[in-house]
Structures are given as structure tokens and as C-alpha cells.
N, C-alpha and C. Protein backbone atom coordinates (compact mmCIF):
# COMPACT_ATOMS: atom_id res chain seq x y z
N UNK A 1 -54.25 -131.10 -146.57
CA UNK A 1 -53.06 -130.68 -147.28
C UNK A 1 -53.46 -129.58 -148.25
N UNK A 2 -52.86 -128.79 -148.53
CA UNK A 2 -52.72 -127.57 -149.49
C UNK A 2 -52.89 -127.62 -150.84
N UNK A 3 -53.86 -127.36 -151.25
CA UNK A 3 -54.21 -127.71 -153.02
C UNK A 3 -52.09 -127.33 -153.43
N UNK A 4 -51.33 -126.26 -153.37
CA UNK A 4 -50.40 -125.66 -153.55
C UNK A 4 -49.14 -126.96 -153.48
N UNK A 5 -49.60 -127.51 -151.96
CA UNK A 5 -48.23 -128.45 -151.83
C UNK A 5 -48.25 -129.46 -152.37
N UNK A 6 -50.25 -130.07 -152.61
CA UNK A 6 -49.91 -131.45 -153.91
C UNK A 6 -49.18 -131.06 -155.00
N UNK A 7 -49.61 -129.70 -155.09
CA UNK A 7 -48.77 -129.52 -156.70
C UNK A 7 -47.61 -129.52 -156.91
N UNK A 8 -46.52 -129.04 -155.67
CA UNK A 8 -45.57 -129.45 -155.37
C UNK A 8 -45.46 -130.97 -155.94
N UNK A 9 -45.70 -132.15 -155.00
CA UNK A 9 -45.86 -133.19 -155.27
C UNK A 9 -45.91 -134.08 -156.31
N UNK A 10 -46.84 -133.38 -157.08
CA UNK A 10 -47.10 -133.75 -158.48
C UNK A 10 -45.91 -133.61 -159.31
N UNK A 11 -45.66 -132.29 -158.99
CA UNK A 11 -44.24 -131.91 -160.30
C UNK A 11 -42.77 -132.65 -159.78
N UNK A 12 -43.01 -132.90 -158.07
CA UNK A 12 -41.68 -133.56 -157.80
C UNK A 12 -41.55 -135.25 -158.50
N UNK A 13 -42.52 -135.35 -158.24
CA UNK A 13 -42.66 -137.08 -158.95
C UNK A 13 -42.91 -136.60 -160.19
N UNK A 14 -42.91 -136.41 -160.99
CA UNK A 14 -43.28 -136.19 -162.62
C UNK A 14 -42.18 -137.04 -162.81
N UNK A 15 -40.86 -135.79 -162.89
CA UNK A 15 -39.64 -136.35 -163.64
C UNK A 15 -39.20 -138.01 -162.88
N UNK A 16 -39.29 -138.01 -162.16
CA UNK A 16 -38.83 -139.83 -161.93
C UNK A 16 -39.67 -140.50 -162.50
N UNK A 17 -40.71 -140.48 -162.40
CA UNK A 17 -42.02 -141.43 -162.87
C UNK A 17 -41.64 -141.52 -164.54
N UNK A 18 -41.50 -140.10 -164.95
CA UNK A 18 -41.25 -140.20 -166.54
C UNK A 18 -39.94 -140.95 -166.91
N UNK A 19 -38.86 -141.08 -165.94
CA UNK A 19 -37.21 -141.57 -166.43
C UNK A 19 -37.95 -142.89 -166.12
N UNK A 20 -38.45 -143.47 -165.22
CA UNK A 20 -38.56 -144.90 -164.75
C UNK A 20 -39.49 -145.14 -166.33
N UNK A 21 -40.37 -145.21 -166.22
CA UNK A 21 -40.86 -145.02 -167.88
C UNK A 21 -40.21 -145.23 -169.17
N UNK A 22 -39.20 -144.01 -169.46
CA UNK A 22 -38.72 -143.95 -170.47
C UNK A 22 -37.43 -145.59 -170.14
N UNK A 23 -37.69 -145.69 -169.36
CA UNK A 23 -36.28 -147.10 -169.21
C UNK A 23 -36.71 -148.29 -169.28
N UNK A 24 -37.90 -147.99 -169.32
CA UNK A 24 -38.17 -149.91 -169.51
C UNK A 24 -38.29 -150.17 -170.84
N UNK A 25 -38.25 -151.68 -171.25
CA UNK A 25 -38.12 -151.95 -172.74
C UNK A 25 -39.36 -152.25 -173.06
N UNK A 26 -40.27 -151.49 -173.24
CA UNK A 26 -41.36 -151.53 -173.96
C UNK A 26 -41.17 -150.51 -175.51
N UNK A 27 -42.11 -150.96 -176.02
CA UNK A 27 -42.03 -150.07 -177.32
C UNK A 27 -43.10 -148.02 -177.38
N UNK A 28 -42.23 -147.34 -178.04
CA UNK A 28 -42.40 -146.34 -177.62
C UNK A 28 -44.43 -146.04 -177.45
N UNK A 29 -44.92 -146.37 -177.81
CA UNK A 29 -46.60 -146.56 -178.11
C UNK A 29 -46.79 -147.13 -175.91
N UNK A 30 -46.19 -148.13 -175.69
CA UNK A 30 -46.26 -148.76 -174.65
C UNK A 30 -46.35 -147.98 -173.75
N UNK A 31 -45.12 -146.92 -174.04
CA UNK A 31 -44.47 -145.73 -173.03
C UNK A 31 -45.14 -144.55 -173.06
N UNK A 32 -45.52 -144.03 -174.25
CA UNK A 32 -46.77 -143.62 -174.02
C UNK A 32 -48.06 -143.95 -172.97
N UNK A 33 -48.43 -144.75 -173.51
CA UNK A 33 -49.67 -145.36 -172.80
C UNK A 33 -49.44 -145.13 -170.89
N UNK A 34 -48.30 -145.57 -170.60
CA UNK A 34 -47.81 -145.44 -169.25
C UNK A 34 -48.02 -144.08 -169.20
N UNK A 35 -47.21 -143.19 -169.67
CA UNK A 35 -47.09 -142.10 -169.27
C UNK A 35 -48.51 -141.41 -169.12
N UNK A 36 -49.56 -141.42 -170.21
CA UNK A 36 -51.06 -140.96 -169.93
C UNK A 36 -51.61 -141.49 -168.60
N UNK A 37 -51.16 -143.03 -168.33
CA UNK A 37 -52.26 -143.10 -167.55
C UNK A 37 -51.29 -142.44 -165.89
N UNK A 38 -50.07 -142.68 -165.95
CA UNK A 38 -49.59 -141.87 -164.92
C UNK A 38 -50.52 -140.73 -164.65
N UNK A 39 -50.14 -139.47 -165.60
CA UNK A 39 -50.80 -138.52 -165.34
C UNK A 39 -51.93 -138.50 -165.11
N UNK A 40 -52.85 -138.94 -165.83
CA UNK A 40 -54.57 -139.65 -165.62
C UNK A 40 -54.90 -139.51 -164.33
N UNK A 41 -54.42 -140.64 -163.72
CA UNK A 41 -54.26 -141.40 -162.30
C UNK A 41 -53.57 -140.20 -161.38
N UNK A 42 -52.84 -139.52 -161.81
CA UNK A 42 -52.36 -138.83 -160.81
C UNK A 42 -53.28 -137.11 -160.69
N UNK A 43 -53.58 -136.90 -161.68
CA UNK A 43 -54.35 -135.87 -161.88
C UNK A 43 -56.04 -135.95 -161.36
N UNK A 44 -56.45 -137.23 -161.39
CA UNK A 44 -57.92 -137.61 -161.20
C UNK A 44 -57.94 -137.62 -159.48
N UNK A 45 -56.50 -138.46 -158.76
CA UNK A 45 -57.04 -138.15 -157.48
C UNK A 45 -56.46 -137.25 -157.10
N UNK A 46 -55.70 -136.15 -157.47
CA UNK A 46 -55.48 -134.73 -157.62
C UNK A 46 -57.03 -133.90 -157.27
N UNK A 47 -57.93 -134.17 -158.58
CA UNK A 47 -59.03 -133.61 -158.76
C UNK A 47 -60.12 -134.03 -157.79
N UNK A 48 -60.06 -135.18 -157.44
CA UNK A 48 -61.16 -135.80 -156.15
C UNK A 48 -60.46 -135.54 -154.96
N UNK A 49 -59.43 -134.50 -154.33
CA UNK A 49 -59.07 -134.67 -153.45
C UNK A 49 -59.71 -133.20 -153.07
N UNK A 50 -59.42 -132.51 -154.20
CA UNK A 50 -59.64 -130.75 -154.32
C UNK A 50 -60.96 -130.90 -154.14
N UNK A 51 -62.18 -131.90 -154.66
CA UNK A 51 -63.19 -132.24 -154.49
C UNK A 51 -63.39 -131.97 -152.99
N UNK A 52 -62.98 -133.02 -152.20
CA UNK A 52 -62.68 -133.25 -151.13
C UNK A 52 -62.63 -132.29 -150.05
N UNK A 53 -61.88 -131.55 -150.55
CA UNK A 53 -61.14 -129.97 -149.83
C UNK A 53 -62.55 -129.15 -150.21
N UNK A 54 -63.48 -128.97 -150.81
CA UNK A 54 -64.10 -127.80 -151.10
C UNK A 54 -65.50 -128.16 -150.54
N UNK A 55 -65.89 -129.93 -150.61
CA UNK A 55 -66.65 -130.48 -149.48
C UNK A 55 -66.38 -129.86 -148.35
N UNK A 56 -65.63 -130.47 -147.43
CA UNK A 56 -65.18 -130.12 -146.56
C UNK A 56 -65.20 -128.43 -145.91
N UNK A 57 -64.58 -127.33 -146.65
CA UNK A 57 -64.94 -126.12 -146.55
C UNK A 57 -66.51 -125.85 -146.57
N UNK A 58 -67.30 -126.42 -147.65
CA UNK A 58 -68.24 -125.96 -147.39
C UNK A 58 -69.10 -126.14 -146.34
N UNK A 59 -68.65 -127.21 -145.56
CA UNK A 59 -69.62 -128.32 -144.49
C UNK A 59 -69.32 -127.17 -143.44
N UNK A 60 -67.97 -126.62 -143.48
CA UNK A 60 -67.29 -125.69 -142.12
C UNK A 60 -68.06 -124.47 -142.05
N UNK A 61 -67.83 -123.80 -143.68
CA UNK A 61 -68.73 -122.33 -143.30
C UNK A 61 -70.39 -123.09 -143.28
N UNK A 62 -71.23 -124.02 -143.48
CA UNK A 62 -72.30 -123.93 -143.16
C UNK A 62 -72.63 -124.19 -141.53
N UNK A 63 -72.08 -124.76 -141.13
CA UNK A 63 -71.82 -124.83 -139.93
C UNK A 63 -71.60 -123.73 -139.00
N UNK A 64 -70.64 -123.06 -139.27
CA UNK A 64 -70.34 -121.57 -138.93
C UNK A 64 -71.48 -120.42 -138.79
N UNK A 65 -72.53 -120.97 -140.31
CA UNK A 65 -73.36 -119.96 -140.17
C UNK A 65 -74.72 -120.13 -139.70
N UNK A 66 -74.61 -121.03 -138.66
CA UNK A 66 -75.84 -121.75 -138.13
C UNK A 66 -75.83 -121.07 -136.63
């Protein structure tokens, strides 16, 4: 998948993730806390995926240049 279209992804789920959030009855500190680790969590396998993707490329051009 496209470093470009997770990001898509990312920003399409933001705003629901944040309303589902802001609606539950926890206290605002609580909602916080949710909301960091949302992003956290969503940004970390964001970042190990791009990981992933640049593994991957590199395995192709070494390969290529064999």
C-alpha cells in the first residue's frame, strides 16, 4: 500500500475515532489519554509499516543489482 493512501486512512479515521472519544463519559484527562494513545498506536504502526516498505525496496534494488 502507498505510504500516501495510509495517510489518507489515517486522516479518514481521525475525526470518528476523536467524536467516539469525545462521547464517552469519562472525565476530560481520561479522553485525553485515549486520544494520545489512539494516535500513538496509530502512528507507530504507521511508522513500522513505512519501515516495512523501505525493507522491502531495499531487498528489490539489491537484488536487481546482482
Amino acid at each position: 500500500m502507498s505510504i500516501n493512501k495510509t495517510i489518507d486512512q489515517i486522516v479518514d479515521a481521525f475525526i470518528p475515532e476523536m467524536r467516539k472519544i469525545s462521547q464517552t463519559h469519562e472525565s476530560e484527562e481520561q479522553k485525553e489519554r485515549h486520544y494520545k494513545a489512539w494516535l500513538r498506536a496509530t502512528l507507530q504502526k504507521f511508522a513500522d509499516d513505512v519501515r516495512k516498505i523501505a525493507a522491502h525496496d531495499k531487498e528489490t534494488d539489491a537484488d536487481g543489482a546482482t
